[in-house]
C-alpha atoms as a PDB file:
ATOM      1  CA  UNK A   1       0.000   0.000   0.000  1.00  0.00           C
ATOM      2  CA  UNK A   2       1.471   3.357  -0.856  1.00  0.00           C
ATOM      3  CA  UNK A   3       1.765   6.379   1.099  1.00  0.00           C
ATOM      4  CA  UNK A   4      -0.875   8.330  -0.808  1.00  0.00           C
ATOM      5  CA  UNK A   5      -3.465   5.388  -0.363  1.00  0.00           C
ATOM      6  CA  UNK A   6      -4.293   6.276   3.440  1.00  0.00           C
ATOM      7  CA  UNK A   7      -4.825   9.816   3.722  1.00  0.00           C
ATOM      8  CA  UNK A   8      -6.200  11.740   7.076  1.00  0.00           C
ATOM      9  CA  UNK A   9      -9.411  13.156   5.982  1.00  0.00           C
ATOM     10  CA  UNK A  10      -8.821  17.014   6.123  1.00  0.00           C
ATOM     11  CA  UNK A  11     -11.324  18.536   8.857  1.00  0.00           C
ATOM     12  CA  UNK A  12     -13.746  20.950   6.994  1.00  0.00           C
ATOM     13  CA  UNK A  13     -12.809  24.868   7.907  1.00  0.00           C
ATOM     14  CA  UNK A  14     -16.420  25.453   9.616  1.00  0.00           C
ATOM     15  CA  UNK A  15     -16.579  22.450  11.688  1.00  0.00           C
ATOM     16  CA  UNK A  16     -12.884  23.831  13.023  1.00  0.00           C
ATOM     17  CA  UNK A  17     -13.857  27.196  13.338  1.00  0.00           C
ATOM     18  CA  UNK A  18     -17.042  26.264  15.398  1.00  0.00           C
ATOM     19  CA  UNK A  19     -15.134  23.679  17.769  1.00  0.00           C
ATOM     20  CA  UNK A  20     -12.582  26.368  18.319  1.00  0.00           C
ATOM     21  CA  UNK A  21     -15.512  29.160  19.053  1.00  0.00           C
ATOM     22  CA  UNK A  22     -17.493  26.598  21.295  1.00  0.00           C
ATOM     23  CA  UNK A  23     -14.349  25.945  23.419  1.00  0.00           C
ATOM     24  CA  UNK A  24     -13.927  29.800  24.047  1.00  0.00           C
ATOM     25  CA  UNK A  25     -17.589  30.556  24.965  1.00  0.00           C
ATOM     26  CA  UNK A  26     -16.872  27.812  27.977  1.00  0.00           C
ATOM     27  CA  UNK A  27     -14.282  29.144  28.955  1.00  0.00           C
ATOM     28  CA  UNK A  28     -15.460  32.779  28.668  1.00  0.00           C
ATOM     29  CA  UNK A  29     -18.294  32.184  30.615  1.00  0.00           C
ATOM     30  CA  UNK A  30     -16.045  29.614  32.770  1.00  0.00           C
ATOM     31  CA  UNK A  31     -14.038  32.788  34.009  1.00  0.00           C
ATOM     32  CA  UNK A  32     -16.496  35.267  34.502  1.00  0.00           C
ATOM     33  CA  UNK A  33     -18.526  31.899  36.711  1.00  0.00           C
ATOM     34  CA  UNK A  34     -15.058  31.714  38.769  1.00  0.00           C
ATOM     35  CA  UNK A  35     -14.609  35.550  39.101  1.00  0.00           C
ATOM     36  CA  UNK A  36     -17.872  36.481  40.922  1.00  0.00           C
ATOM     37  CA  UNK A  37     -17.525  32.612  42.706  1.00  0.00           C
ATOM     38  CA  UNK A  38     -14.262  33.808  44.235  1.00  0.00           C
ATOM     39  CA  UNK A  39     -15.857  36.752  45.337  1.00  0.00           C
ATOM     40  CA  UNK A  40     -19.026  35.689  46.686  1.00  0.00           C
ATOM     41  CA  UNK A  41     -18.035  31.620  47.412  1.00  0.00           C
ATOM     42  CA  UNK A  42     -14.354  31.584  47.992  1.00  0.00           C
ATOM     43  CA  UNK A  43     -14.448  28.529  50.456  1.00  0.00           C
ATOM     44  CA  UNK A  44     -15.662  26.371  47.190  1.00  0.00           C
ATOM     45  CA  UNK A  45     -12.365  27.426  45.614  1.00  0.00           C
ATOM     46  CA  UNK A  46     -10.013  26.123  48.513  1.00  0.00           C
ATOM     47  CA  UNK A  47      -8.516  22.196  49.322  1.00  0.00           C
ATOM     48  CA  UNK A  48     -10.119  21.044  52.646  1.00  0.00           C
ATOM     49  CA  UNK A  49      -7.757  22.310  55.954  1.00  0.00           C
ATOM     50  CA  UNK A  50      -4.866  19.947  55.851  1.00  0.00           C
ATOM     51  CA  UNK A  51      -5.509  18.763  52.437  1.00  0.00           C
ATOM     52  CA  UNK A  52      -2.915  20.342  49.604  1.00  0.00           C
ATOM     53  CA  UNK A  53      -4.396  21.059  46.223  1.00  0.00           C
ATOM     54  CA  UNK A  54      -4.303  17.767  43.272  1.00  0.00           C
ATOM     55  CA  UNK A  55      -5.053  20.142  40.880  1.00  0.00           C
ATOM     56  CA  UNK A  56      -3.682  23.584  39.896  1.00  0.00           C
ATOM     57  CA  UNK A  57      -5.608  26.541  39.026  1.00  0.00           C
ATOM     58  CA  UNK A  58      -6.207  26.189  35.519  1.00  0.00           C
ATOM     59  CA  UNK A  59      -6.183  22.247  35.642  1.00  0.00           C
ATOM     60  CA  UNK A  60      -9.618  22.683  38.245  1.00  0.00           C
ATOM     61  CA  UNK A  61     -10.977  25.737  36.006  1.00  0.00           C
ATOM     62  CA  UNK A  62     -10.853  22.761  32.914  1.00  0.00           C
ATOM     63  CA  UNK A  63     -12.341  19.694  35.046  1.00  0.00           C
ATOM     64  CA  UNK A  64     -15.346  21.931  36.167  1.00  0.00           C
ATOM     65  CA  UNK A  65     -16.089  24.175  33.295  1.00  0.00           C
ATOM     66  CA  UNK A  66     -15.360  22.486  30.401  1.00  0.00           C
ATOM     67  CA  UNK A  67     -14.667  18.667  31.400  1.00  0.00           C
ATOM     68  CA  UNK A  68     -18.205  17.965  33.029  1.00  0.00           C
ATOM     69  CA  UNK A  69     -19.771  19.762  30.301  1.00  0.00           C
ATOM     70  CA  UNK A  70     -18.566  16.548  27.788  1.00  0.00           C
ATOM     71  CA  UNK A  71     -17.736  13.781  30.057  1.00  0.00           C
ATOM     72  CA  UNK A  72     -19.795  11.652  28.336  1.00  0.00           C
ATOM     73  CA  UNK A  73     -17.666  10.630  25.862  1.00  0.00           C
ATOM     74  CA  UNK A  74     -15.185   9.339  28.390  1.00  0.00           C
ATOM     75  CA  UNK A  75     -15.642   6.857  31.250  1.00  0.00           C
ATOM     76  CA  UNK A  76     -18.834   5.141  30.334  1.00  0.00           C
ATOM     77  CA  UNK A  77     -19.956   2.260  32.358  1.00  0.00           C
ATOM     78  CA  UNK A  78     -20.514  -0.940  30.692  1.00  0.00           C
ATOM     79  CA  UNK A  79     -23.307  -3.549  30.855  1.00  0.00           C
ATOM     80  CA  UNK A  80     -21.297  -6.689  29.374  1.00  0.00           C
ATOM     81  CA  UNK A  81     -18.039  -8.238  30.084  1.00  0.00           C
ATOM     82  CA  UNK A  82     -14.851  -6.104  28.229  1.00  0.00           C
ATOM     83  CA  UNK A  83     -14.594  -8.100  25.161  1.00  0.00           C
ATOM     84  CA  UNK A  84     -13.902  -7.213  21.589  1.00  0.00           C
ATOM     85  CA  UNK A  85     -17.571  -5.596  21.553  1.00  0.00           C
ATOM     86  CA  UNK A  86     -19.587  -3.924  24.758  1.00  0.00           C
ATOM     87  CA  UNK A  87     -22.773  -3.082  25.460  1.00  0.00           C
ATOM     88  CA  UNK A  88     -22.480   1.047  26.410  1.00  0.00           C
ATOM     89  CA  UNK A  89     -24.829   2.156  29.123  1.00  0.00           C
ATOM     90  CA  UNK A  90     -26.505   4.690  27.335  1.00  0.00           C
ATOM     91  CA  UNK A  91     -27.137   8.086  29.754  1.00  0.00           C
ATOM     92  CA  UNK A  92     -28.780  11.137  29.943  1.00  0.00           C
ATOM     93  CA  UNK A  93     -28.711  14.542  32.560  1.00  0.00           C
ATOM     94  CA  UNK A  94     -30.431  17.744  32.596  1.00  0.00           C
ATOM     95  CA  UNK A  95     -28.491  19.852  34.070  1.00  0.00           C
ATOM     96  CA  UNK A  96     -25.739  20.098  31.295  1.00  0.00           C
ATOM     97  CA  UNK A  97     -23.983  16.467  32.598  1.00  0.00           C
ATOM     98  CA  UNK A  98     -23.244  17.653  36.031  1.00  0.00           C
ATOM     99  CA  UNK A  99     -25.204  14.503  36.914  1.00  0.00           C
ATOM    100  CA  UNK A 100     -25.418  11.685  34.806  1.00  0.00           C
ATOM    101  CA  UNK A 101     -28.786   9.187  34.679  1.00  0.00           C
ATOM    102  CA  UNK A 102     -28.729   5.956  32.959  1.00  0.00           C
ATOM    103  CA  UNK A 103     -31.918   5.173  30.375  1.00  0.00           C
ATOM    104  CA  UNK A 104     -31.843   1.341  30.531  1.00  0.00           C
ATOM    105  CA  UNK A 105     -30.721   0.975  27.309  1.00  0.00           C
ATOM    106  CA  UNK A 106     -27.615   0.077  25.705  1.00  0.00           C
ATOM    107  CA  UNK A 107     -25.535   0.795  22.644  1.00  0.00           C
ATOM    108  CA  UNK A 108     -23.290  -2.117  21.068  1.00  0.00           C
ATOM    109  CA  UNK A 109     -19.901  -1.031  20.519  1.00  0.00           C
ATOM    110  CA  UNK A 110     -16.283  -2.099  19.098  1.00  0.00           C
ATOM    111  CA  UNK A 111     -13.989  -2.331  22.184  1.00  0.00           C
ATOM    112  CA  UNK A 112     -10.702   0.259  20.875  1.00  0.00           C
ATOM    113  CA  UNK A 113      -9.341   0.343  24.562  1.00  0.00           C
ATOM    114  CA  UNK A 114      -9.663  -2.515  27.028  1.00  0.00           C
ATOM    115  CA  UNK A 115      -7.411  -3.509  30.609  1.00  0.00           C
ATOM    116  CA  UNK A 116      -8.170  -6.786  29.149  1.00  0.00           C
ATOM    117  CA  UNK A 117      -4.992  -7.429  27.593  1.00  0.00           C
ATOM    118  CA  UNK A 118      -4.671 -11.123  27.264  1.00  0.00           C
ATOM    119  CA  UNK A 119      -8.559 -12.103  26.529  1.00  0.00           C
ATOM    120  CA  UNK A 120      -9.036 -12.912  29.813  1.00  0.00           C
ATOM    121  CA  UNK A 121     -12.298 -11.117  30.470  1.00  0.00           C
ATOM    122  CA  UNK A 122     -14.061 -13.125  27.580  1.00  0.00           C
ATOM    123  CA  UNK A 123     -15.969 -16.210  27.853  1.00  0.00           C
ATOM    124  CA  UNK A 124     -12.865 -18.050  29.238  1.00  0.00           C
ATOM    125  CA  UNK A 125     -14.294 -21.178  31.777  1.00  0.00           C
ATOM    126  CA  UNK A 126     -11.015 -21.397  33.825  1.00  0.00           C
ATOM    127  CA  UNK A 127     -10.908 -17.690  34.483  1.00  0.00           C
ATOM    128  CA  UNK A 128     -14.704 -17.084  34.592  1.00  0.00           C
ATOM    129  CA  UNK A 129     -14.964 -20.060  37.353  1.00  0.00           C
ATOM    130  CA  UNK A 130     -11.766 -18.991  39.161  1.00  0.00           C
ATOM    131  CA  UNK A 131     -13.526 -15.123  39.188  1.00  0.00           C
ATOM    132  CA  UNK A 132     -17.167 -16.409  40.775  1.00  0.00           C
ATOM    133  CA  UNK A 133     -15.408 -18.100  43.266  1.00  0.00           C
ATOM    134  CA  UNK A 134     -13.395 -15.253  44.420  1.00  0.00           C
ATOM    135  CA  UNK A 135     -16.292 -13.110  44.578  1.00  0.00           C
ATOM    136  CA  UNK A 136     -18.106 -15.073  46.915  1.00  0.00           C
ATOM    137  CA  UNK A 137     -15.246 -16.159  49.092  1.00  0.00           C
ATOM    138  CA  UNK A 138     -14.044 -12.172  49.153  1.00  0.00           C
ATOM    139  CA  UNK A 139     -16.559 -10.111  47.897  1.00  0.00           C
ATOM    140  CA  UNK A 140     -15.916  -7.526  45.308  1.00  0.00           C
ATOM    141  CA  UNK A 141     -13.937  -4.616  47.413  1.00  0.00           C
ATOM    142  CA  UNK A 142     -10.721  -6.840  47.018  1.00  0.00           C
ATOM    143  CA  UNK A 143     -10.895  -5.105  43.137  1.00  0.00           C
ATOM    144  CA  UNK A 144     -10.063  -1.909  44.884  1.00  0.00           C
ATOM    145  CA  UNK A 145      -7.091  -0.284  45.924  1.00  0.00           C
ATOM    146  CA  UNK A 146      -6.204  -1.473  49.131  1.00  0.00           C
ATOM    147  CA  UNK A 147      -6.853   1.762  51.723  1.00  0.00           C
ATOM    148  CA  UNK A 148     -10.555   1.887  49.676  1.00  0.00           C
ATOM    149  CA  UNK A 149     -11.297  -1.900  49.870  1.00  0.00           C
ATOM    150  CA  UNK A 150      -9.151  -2.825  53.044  1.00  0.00           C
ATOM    151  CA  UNK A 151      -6.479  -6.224  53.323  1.00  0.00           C
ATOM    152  CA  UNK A 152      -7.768  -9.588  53.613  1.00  0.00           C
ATOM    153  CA  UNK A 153      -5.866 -12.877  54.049  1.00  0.00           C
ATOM    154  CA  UNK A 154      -4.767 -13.288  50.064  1.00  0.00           C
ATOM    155  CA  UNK A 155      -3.258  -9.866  50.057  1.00  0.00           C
ATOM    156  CA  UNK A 156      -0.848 -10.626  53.206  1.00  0.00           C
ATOM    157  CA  UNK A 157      -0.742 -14.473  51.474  1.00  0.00           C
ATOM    158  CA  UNK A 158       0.722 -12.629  48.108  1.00  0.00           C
ATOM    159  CA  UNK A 159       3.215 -10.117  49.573  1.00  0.00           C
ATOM    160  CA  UNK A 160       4.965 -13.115  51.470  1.00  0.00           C
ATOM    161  CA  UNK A 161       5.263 -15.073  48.469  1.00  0.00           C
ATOM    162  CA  UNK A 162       6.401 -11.867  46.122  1.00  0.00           C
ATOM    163  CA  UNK A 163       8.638 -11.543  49.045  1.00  0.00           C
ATOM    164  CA  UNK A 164      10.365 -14.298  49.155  1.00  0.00           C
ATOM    165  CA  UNK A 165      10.545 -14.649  45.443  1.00  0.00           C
ATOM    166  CA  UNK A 166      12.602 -11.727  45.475  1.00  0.00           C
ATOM    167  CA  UNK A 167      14.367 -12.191  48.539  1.00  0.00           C
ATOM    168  CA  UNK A 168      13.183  -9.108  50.597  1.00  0.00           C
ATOM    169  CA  UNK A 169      11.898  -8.547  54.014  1.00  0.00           C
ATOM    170  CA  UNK A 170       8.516  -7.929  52.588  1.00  0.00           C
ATOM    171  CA  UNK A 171       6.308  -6.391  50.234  1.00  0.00           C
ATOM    172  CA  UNK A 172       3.257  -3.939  49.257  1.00  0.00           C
ATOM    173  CA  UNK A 173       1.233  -5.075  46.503  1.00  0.00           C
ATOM    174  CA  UNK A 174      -1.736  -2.660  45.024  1.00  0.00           C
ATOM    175  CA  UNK A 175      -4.351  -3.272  43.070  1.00  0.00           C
ATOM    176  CA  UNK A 176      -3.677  -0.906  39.986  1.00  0.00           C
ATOM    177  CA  UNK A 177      -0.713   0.878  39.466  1.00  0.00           C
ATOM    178  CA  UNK A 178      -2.053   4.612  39.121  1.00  0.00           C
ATOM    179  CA  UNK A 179      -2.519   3.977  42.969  1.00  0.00           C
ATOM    180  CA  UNK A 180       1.112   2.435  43.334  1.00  0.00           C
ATOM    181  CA  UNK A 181       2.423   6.035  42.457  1.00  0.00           C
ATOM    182  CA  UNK A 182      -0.309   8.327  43.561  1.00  0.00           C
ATOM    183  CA  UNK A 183      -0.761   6.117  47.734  1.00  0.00           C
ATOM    184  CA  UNK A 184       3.014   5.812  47.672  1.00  0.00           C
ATOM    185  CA  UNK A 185       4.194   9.072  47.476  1.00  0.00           C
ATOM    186  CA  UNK A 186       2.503  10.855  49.685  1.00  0.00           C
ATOM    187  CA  UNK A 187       3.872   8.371  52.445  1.00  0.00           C
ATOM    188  CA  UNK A 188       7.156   9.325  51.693  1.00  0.00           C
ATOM    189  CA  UNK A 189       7.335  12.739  50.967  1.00  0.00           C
ATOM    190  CA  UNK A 190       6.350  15.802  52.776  1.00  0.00           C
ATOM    191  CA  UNK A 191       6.847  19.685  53.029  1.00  0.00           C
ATOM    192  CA  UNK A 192      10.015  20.326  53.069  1.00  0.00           C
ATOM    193  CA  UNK A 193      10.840  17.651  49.982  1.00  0.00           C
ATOM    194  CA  UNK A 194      11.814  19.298  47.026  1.00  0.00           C
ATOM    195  CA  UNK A 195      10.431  17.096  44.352  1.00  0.00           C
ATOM    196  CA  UNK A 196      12.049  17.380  40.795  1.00  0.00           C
ATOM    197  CA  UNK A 197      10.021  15.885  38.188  1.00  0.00           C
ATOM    198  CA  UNK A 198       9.963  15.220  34.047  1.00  0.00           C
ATOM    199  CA  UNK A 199       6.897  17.130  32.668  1.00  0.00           C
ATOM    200  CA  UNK A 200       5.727  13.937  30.302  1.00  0.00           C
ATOM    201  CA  UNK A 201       5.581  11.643  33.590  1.00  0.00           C
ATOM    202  CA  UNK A 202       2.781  10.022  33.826  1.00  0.00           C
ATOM    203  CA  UNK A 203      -0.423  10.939  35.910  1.00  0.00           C
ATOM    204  CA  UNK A 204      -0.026   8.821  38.507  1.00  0.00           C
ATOM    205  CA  UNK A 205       3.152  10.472  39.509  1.00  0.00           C
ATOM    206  CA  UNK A 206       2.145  13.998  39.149  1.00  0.00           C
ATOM    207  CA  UNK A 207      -1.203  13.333  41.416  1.00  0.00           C
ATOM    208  CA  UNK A 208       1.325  11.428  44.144  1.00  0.00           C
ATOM    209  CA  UNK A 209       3.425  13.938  44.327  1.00  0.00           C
ATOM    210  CA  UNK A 210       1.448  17.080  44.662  1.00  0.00           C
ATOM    211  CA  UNK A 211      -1.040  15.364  46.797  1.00  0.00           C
ATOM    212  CA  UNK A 212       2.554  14.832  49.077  1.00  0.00           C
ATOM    213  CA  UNK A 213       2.177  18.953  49.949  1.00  0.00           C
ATOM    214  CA  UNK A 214       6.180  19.281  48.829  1.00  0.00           C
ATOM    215  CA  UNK A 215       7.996  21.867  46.763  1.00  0.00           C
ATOM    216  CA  UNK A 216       7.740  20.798  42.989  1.00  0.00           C
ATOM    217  CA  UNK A 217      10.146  21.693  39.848  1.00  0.00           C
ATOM    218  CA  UNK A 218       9.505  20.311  36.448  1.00  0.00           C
END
């Protein structure tokens, strides 16, 4: 296949120019909203007493005035198990997606982006059995990270083993590894830290870090 033979398709100059003017009317209106709020509501605008900030100023200004308005297109629960195609939980809200209601319904869609790397999650008997069984022996909080769903006996059974396999005193295991970087962190830093981190590193580290309360340089 040539080079010529797969071509982007060139994004017609009004549907630009009307994305571009529909991103500055949110935030117009986003800023004059956080102007008077500041004025009138500043305690909405401040981390909780002993709490630093995860997000900085313009990072919060995009989550509430121009995230929430189209968060619908991004984390949308699921009604079938993450195979190659998944049934979408259709929703709905009226008041502009600050709260989202599902319908009942469902739309069938081509999985692009799936933690189900190896297949697992598909009609597999082994792991399907293997899953039931763990659910009713532990109950589903043992999915979460471990200060949210708490340590039962296979956690403590797993970090001996990893333990030993690598010939330490012991281990930690988590859950997910956003929360490996982001619990970590803030356990071992502190004020007084200064903290100098790469600005492409991922999430997980940024949120651990600044969630640590320490001096940051990128």
């Amino acid at each position: 296949m040539g080079h010529h033979d797969h071509e982007d398709e060139a994004i017609p100059f009004f549907v630009a120019v009307m994305t571009y003017f529909g991103y500055a009317v949110l935030m117009l209106f986003g800023y004059l909203r956080d102007f008077f709020g500041h004025i009138f509501k500043p305690e909405k605008y401040k981390a909780p007493p002993g709490y630093a900030p995860l997000l900085r100023d313009f990072e919060h200004f995009y989550t509430r005035r121009l995230y929430h308005r189209i968060q619908d297109c991004w984390s949308r629960p699921i009604a079938s198990r993450p195979g190659a195609w998944i049934d979408v939980m259709e929703r709905t809200s009226n008041d502009y997606n600050r709260h989202l209601t599902v319908t009942g319904k469902t739309i069938r869609c081509l999985n692009l982006g799936s933690y189900n790397y190896l297949g697992f999650a598909d009609q597999h008997k082994q792991c399907n059995d293997d899953v039931i069984h763990s659910i009713k022996q532990f109950g589903t909080s043992t999915c979460a990270p471990r200060a949210l769903g708490g340590t039962c006996q296979t956690h403590v059974e797993l970090e001996k083993a990893v333990a030993k396999y690598v010939g330490k005193e012991a281990s930690i295991v988590y859950g997910m590894g956003f929360a490996t970087n982001s619990m970590t962190l803030p356990a071992l830093l502190g004020k007084g830290v200064l903290v100098v981190s790469d600005s492409l590193n991922h999430s997980s580290l940024v949120t651990g870090v600044r969630s640590s309360g320490c001096k940051i340089r990128v």
